[in-house]
N, C-alpha and C. Protein backbone atom coordinates (compact mmCIF):
# COMPACT_ATOMS: atom_id res chain seq x y z
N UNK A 1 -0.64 -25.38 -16.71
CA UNK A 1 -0.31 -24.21 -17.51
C UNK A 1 0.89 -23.49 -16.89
N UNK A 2 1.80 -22.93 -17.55
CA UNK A 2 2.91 -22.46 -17.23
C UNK A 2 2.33 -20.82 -16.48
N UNK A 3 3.29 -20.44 -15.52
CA UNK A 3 2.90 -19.30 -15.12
C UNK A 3 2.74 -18.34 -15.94
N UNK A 4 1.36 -17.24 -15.34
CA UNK A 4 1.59 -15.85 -16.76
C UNK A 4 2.75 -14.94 -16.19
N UNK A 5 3.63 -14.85 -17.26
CA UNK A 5 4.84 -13.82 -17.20
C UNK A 5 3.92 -12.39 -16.77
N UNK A 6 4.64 -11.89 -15.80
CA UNK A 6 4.81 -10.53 -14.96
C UNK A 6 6.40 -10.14 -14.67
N UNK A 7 6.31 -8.76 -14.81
CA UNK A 7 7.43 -8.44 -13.82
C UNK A 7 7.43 -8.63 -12.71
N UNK A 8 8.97 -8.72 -12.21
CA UNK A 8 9.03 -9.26 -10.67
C UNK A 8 8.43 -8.45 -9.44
N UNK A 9 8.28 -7.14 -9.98
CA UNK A 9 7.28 -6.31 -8.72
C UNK A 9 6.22 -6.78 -8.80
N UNK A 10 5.29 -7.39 -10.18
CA UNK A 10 4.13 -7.50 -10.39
C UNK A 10 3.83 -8.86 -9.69
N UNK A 11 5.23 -9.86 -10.07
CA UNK A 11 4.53 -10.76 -9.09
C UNK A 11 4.90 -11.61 -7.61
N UNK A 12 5.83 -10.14 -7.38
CA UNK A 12 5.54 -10.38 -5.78
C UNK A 12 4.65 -9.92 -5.09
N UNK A 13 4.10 -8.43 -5.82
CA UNK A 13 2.74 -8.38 -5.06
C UNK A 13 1.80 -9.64 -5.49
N UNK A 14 1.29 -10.13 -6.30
CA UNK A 14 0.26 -11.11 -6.36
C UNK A 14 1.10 -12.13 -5.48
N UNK A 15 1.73 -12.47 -5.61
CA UNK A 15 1.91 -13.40 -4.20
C UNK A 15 1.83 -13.33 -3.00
N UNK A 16 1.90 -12.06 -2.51
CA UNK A 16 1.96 -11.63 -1.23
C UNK A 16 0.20 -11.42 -0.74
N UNK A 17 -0.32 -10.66 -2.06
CA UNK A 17 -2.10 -11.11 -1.94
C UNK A 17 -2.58 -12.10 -1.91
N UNK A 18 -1.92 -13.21 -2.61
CA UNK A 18 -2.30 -14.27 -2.10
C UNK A 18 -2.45 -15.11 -0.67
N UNK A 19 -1.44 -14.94 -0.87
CA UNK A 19 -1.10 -15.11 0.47
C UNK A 19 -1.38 -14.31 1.98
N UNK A 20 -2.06 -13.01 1.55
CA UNK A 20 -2.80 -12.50 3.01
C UNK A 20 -3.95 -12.94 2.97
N UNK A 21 -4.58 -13.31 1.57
CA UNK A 21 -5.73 -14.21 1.60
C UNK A 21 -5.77 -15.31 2.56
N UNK A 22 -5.05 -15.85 2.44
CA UNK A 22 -4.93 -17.46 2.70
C UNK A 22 -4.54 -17.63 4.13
N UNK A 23 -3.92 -16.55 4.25
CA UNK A 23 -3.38 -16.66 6.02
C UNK A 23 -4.59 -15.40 6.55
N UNK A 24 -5.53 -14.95 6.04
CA UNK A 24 -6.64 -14.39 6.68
C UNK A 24 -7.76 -15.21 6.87
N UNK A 25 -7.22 -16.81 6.59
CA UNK A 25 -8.54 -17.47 6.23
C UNK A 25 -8.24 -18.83 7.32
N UNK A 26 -6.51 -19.26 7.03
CA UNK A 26 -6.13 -20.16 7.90
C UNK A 26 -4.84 -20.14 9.24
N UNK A 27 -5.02 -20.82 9.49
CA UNK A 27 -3.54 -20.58 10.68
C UNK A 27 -2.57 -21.09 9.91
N UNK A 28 -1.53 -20.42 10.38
CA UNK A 28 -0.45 -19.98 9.94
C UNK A 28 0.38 -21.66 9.48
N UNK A 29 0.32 -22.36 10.46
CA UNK A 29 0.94 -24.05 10.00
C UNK A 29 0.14 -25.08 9.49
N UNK A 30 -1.23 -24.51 9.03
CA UNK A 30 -2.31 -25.21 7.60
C UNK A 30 -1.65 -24.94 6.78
N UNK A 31 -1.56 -23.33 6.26
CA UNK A 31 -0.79 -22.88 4.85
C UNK A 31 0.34 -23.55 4.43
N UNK A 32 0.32 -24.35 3.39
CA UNK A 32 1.42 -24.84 2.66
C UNK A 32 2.26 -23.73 1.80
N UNK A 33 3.57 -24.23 1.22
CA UNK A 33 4.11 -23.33 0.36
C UNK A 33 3.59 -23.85 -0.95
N UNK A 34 2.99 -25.43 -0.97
CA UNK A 34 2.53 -25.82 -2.03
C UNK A 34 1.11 -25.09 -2.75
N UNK A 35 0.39 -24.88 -1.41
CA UNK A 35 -0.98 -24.61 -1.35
C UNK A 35 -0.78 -23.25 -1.97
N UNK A 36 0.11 -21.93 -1.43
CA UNK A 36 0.29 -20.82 -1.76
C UNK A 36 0.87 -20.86 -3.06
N UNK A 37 1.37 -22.26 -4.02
CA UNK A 37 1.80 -21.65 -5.12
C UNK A 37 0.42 -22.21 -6.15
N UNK A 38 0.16 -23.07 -5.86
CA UNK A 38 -1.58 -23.42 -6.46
C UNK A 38 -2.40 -22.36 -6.78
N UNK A 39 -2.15 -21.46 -5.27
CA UNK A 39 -3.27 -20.86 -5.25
C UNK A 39 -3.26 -19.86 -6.20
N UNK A 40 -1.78 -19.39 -5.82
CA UNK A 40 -1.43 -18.25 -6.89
C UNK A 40 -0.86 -18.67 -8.79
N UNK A 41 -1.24 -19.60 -8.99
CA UNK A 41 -0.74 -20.46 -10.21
C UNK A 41 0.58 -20.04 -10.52
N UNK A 42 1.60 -20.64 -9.95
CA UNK A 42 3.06 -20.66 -10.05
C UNK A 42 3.86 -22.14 -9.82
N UNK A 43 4.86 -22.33 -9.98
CA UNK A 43 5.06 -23.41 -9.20
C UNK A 43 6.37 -23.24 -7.78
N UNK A 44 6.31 -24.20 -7.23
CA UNK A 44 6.74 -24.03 -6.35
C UNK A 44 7.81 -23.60 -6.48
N UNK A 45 8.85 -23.78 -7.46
CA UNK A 45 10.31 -23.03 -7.68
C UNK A 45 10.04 -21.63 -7.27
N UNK A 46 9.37 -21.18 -8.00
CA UNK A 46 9.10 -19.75 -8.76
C UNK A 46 8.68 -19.10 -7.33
N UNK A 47 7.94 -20.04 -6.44
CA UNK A 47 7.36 -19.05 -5.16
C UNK A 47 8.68 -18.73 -4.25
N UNK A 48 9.75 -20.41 -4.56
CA UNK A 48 11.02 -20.09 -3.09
C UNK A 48 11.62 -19.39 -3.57
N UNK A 49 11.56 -18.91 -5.24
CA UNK A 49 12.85 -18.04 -5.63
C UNK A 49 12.58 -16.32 -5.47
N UNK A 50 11.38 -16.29 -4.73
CA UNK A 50 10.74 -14.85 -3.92
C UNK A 50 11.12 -14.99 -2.38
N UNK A 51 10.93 -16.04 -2.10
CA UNK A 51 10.86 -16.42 -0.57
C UNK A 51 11.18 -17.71 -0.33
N UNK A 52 12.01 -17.62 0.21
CA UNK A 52 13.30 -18.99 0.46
C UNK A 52 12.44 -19.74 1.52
N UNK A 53 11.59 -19.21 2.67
CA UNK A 53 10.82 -19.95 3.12
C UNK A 53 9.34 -19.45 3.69
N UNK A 54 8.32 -19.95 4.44
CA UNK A 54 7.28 -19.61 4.34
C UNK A 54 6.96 -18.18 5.62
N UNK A 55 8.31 -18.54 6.37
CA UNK A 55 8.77 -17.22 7.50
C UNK A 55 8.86 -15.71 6.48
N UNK A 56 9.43 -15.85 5.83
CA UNK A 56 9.82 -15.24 4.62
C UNK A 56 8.96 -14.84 3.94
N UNK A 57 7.87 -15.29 3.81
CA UNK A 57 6.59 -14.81 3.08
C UNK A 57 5.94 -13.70 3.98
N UNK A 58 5.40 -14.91 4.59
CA UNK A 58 4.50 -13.96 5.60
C UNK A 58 5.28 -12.86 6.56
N UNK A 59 6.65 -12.59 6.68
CA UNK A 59 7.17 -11.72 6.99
C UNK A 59 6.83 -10.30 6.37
N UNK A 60 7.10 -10.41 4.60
CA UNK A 60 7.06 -9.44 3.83
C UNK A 60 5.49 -9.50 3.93
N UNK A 61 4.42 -10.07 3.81
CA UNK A 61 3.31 -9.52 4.06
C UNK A 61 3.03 -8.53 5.01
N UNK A 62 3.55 -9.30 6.37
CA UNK A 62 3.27 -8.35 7.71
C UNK A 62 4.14 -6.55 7.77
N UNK A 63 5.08 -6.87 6.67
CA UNK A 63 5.82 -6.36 6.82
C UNK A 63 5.49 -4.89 5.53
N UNK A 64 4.53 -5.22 4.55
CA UNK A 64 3.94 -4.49 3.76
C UNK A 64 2.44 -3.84 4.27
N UNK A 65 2.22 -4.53 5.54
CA UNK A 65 0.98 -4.18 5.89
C UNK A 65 1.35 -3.03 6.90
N UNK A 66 2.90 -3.28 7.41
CA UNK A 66 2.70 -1.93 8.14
C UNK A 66 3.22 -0.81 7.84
N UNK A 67 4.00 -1.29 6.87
CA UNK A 67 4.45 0.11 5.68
C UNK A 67 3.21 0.77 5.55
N UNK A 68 1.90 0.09 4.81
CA UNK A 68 1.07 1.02 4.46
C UNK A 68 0.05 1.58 5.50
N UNK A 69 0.13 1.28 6.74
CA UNK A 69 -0.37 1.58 7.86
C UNK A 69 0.85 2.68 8.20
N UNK A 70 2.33 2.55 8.49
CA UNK A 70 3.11 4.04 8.68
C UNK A 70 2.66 4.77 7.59
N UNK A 71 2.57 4.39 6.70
CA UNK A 71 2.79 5.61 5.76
C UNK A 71 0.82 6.74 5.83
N UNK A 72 -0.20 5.99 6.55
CA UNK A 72 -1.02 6.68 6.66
C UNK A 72 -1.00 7.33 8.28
N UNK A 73 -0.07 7.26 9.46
CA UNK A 73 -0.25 7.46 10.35
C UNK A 73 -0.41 8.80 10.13
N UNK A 74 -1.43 9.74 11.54
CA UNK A 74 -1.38 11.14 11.09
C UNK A 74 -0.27 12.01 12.20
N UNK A 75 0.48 11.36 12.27
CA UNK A 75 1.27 12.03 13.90
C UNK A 75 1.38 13.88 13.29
N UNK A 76 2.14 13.69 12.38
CA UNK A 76 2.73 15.14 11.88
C UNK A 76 1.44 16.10 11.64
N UNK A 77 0.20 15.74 11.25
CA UNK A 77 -0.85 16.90 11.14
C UNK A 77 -1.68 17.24 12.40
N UNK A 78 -1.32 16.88 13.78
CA UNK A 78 -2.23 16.79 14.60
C UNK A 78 -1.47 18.36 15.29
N UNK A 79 -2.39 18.69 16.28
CA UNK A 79 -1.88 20.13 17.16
C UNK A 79 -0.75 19.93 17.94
N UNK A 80 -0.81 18.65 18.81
CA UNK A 80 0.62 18.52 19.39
C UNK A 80 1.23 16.97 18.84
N UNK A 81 2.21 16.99 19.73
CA UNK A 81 3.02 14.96 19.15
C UNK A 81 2.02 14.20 20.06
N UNK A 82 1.30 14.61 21.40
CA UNK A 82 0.71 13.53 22.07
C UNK A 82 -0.64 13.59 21.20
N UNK A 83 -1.12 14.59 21.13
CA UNK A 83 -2.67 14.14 19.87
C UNK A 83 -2.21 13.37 18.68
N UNK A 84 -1.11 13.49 18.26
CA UNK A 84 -0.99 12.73 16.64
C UNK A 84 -0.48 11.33 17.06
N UNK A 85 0.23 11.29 18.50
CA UNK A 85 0.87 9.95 18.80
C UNK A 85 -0.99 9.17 19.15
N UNK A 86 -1.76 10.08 19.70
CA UNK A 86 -2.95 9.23 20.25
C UNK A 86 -3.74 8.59 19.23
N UNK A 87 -3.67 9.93 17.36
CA UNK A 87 -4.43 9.79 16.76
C UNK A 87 -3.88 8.22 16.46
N UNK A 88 -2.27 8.68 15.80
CA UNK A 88 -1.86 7.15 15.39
C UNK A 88 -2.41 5.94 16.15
N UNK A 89 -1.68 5.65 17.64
CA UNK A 89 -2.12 4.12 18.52
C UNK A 89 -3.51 4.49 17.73
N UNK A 90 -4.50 4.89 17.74
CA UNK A 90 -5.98 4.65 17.38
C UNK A 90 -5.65 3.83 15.57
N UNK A 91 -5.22 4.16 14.99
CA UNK A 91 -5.00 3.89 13.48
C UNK A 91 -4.48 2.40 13.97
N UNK A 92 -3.67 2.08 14.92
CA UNK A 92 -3.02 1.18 14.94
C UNK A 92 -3.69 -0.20 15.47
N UNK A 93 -4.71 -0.14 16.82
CA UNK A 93 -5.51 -0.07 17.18
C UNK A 93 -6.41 -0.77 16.19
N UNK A 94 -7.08 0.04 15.32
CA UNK A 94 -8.23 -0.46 14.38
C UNK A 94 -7.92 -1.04 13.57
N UNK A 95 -6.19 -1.07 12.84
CA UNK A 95 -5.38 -1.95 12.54
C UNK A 95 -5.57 -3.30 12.39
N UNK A 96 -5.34 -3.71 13.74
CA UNK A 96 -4.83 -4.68 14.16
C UNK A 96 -6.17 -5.93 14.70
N UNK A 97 -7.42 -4.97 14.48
CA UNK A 97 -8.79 -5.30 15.09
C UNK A 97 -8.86 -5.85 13.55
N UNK A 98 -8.58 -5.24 12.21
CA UNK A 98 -9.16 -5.92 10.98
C UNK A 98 -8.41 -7.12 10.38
N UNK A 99 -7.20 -6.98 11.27
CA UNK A 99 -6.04 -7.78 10.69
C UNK A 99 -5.65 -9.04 11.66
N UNK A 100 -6.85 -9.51 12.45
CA UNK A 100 -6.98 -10.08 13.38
C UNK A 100 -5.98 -11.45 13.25
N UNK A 101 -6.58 -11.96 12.31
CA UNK A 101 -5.87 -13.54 11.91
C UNK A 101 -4.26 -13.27 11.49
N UNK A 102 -3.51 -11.98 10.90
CA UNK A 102 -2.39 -12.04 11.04
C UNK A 102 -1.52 -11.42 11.96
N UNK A 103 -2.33 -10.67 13.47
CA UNK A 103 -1.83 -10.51 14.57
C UNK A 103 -1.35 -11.66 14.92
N UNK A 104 -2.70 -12.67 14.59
CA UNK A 104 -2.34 -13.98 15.64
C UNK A 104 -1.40 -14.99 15.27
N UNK A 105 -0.89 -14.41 13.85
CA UNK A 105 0.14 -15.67 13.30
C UNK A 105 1.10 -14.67 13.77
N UNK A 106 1.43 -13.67 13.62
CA UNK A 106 2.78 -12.50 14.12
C UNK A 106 2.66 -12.69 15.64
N UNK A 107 2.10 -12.95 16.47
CA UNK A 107 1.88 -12.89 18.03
C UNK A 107 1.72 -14.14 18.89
N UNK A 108 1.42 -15.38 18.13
CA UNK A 108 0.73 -16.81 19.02
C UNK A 108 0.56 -17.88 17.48
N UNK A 109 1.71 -17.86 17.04
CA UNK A 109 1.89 -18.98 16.35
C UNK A 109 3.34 -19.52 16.29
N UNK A 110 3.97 -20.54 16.00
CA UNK A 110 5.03 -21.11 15.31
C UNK A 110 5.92 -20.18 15.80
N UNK A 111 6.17 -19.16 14.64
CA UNK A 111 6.91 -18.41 14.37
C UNK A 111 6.94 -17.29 14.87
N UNK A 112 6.24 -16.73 16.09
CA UNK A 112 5.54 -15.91 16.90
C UNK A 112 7.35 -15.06 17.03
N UNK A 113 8.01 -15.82 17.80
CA UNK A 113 9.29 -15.11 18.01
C UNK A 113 10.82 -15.66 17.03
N UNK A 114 10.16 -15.62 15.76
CA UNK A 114 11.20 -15.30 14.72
C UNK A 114 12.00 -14.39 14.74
N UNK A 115 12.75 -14.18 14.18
CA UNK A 115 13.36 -12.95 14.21
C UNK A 115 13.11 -11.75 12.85
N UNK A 116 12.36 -12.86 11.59
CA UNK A 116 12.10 -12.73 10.57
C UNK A 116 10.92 -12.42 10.22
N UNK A 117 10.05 -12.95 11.87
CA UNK A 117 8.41 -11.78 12.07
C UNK A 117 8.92 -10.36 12.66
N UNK A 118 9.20 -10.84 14.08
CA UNK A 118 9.62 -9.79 14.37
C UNK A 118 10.06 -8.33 13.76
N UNK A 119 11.12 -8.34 13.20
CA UNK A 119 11.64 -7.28 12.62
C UNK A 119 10.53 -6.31 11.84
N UNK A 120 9.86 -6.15 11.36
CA UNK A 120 9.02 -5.89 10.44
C UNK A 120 7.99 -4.83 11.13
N UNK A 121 7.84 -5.38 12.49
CA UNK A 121 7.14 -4.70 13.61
C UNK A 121 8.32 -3.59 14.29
N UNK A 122 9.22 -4.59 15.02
CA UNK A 122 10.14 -3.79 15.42
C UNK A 122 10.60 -2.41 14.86
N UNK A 123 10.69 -2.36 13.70
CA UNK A 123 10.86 -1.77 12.82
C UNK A 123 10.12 -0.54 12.47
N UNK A 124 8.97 -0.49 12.26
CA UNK A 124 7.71 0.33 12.55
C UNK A 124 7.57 0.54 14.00
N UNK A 125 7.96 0.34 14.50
CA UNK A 125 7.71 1.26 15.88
C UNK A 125 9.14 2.09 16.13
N UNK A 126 10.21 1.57 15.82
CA UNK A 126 11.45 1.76 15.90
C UNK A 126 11.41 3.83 15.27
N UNK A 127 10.87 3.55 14.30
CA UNK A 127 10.58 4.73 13.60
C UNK A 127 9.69 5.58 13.32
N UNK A 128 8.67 5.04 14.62
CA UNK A 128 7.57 5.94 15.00
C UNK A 128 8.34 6.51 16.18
N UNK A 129 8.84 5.96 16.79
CA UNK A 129 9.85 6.56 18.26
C UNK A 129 10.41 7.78 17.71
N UNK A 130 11.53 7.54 16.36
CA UNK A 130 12.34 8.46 16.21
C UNK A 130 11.87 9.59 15.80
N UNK A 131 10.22 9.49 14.94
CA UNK A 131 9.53 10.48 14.56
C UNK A 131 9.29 11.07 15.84
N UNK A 132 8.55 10.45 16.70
CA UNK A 132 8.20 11.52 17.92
C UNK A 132 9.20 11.75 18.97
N UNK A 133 10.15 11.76 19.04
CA UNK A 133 11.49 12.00 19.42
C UNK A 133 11.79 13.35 18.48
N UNK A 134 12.14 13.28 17.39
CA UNK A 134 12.73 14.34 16.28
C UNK A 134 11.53 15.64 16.90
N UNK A 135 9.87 15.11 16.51
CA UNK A 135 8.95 16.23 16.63
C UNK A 135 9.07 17.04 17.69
N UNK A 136 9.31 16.60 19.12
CA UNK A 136 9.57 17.36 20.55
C UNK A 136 10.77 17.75 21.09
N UNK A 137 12.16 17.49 19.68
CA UNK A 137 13.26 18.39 20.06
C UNK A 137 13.75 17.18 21.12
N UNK A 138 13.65 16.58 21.32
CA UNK A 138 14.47 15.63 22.45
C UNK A 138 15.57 15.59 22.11
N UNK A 139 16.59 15.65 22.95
CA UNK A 139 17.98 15.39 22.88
C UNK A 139 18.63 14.66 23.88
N UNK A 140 19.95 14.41 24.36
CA UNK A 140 21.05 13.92 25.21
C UNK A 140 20.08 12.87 25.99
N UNK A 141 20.11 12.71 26.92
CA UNK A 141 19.57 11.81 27.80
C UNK A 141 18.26 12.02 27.89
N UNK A 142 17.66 12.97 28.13
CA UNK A 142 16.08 12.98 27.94
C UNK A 142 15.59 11.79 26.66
N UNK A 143 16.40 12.18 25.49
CA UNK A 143 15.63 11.13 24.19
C UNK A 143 16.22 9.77 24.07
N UNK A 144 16.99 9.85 25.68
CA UNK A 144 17.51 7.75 25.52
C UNK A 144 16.63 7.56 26.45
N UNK A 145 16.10 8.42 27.51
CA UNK A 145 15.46 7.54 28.72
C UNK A 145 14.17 7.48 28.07
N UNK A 146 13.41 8.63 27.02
CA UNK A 146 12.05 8.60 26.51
C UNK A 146 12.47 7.23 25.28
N UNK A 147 13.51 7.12 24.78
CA UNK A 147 13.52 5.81 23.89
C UNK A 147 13.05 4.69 24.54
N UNK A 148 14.00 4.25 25.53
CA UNK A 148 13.78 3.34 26.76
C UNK A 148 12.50 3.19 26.85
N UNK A 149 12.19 4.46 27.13
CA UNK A 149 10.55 4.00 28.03
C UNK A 149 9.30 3.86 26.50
N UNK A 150 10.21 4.32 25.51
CA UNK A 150 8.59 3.72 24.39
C UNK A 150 8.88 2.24 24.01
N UNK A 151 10.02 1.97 24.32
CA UNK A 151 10.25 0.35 24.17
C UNK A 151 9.11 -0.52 24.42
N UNK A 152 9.07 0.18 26.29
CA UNK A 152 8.34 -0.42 26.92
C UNK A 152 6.82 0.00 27.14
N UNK A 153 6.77 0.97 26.55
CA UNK A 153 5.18 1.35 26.06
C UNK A 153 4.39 0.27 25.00
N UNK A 154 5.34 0.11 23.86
CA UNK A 154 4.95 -0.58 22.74
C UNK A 154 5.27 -1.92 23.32
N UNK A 155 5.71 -2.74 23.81
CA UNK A 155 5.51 -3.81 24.95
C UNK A 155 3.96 -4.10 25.62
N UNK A 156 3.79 -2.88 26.06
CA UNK A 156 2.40 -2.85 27.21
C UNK A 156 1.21 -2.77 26.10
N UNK A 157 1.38 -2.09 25.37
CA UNK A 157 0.77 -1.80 23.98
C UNK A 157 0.66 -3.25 23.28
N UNK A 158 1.21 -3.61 23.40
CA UNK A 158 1.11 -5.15 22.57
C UNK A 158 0.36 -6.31 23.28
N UNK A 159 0.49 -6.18 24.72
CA UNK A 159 -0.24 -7.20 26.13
C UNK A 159 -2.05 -6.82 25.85
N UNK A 160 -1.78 -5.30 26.20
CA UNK A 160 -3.08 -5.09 26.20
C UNK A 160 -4.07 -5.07 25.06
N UNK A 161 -3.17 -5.29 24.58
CA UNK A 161 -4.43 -5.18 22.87
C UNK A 161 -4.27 -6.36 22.62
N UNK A 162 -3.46 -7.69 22.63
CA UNK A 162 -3.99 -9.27 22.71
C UNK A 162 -5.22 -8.95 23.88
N UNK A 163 -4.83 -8.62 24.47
CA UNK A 163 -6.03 -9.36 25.92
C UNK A 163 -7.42 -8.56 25.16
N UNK A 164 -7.51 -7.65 24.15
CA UNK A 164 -8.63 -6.78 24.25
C UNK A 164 -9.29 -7.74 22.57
N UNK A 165 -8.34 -8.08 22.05
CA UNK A 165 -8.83 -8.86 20.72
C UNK A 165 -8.56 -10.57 20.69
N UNK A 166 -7.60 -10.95 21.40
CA UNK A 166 -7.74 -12.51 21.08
C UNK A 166 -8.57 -12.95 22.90
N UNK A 167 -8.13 -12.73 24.08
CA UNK A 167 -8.40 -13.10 25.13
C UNK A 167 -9.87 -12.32 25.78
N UNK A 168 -10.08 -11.50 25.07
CA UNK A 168 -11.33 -10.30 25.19
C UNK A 168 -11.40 -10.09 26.38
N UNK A 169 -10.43 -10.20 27.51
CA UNK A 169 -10.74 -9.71 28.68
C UNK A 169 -10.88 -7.88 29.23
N UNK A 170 -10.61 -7.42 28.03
CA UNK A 170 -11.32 -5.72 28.25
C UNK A 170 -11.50 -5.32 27.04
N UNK A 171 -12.19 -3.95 27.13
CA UNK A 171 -12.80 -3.91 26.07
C UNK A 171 -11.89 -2.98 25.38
N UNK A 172 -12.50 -2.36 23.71
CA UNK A 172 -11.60 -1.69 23.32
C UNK A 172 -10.75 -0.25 23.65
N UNK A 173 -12.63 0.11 24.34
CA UNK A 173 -12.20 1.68 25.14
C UNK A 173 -11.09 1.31 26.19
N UNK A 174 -11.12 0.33 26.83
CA UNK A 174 -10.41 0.31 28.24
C UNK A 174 -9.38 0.12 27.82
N UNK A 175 -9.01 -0.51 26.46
CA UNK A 175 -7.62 -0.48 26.12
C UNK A 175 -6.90 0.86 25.22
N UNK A 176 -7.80 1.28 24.57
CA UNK A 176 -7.01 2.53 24.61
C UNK A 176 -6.96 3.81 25.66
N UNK A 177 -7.84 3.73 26.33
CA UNK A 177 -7.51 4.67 27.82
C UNK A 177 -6.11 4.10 28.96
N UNK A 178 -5.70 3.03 28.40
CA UNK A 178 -4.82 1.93 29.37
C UNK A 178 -3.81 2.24 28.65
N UNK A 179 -3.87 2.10 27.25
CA UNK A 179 -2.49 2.91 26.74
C UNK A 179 -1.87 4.26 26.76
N UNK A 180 -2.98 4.67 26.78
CA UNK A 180 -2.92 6.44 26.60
C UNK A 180 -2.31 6.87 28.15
N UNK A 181 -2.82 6.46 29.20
CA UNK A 181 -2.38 6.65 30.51
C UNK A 181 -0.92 5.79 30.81
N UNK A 182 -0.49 4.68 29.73
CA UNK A 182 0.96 4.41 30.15
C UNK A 182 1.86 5.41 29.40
N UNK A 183 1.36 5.50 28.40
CA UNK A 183 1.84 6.79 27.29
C UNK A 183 2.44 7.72 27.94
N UNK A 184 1.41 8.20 28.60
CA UNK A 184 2.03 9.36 29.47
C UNK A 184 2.66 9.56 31.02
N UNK A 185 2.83 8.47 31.46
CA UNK A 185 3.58 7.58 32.41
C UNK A 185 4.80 7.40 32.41
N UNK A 186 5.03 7.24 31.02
CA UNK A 186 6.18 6.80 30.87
C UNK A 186 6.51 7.18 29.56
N UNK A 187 6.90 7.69 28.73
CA UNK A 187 7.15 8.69 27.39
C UNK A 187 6.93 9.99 28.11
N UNK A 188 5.96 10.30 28.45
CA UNK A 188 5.41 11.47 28.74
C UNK A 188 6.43 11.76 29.62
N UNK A 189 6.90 10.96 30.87
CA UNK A 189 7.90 11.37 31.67
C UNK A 189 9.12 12.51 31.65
N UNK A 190 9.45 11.90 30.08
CA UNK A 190 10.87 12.21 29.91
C UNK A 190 11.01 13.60 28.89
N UNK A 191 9.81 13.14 28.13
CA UNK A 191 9.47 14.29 26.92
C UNK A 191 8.22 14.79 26.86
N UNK A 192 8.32 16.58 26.30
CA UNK A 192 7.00 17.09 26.48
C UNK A 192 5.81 16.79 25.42
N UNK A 193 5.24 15.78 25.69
CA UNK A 193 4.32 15.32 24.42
C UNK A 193 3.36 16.19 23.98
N UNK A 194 2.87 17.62 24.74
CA UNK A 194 2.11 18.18 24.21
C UNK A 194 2.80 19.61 23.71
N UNK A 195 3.63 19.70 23.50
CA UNK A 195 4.26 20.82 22.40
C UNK A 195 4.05 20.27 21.03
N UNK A 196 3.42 21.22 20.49
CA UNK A 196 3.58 21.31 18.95
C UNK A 196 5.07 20.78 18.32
N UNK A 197 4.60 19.81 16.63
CA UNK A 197 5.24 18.77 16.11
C UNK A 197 6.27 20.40 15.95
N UNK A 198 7.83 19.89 15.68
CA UNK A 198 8.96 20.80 15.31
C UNK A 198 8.85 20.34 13.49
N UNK A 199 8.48 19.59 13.04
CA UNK A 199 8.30 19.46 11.67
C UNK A 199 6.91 19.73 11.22
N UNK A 200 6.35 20.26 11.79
CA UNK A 200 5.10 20.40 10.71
C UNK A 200 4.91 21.58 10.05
């Protein structure tokens, strides 16, 4: 049967649901592009002419999943930027605990260091920085050395939460008390995380 006509927003989201289906179910180099256009009754033209390849897919998945994860973070309603930065890692956190099987294709598969996974993440943190940067007034060198150092927060942030969900070598509390104490180690250093947000 020929595909059912949708508009093109309409059916890139159904493809992209499809497809978090399918990569919530298998590893990432089972999934065919054939299998994903079956699944979603299209044919294969119709899927590369959304996504030229299967990096490309699951990019914009990962990459819609954390849109709608920024767009619920609560940084801006909390009392200071370090409670709303804590509330968020927690959002992020429980995240990433439900979204297990596409951590592990974004983190320990194939395509782990794409540039075309990557970004998508990068990206979302890139602009959680600048939010809590903007909220505490940071400026001149204080908000390059606190940039610097959330680089490398969200780095440590990324070690310890594999080891706490794929390697289970600590648990969840110990990993967010492990973040929260580099948090303020190092972000905290440079900028005052507990002054009240300047935008709220």
């Amino acid at each position: 049967m020929p595909p059912r006509r949708m508009t093109p927003d309409a059916r890139r989201v159904q493809l992209l649901d499809v497809g978090e289906r399918l990569f919530g179910t298998e590893p990432f180099d089972d999934v065919s592009m054939e299998q994903i256009a079956a699944s979603a009754g299209v044919t294969r033209a119709l899927l590369y002419h959304y996504f030229p390849t299967k990096a490309d897919f699951f990019a914009a998945i990962w990459q819609r999943a954390h849109d709608s994860l920024r767009t619920a973070a609560p940084l801006h309603t909390a009392a200071t930027v370090r409670d709303g930065l804590i509330a968020t890692l927690s959002g992020y956190l429980d995240f990433y605990a439900r979204n297990l099987p596409l951590v592990l294709i974004a983190n320990r598969s194939s395509i782990a260091g794409s540039p075309i996974v990557r970004e998508p993440i990068d990206a979302t943190f890139r602009a959680l920085c600048a939010s809590i940067l903007d909220a505490t007034g940071a400026t001149g060198h204080h908000r390059e050395l606190a940039q610097a150092a959330f680089a490398g927060w969200v780095a440590f942030v990324r070690e310890t939460t594999l080891a706490t969900l794929v390697d289970r070598t600590i648990s969840p509390s110990d990993n967010l008390a492990l973040c929260i104490g580099a948090l303020d180690a190092t972000v905290g250093t440079h900028i005052d995380l507990h002054t009240a947000s300047q935008r709220r």
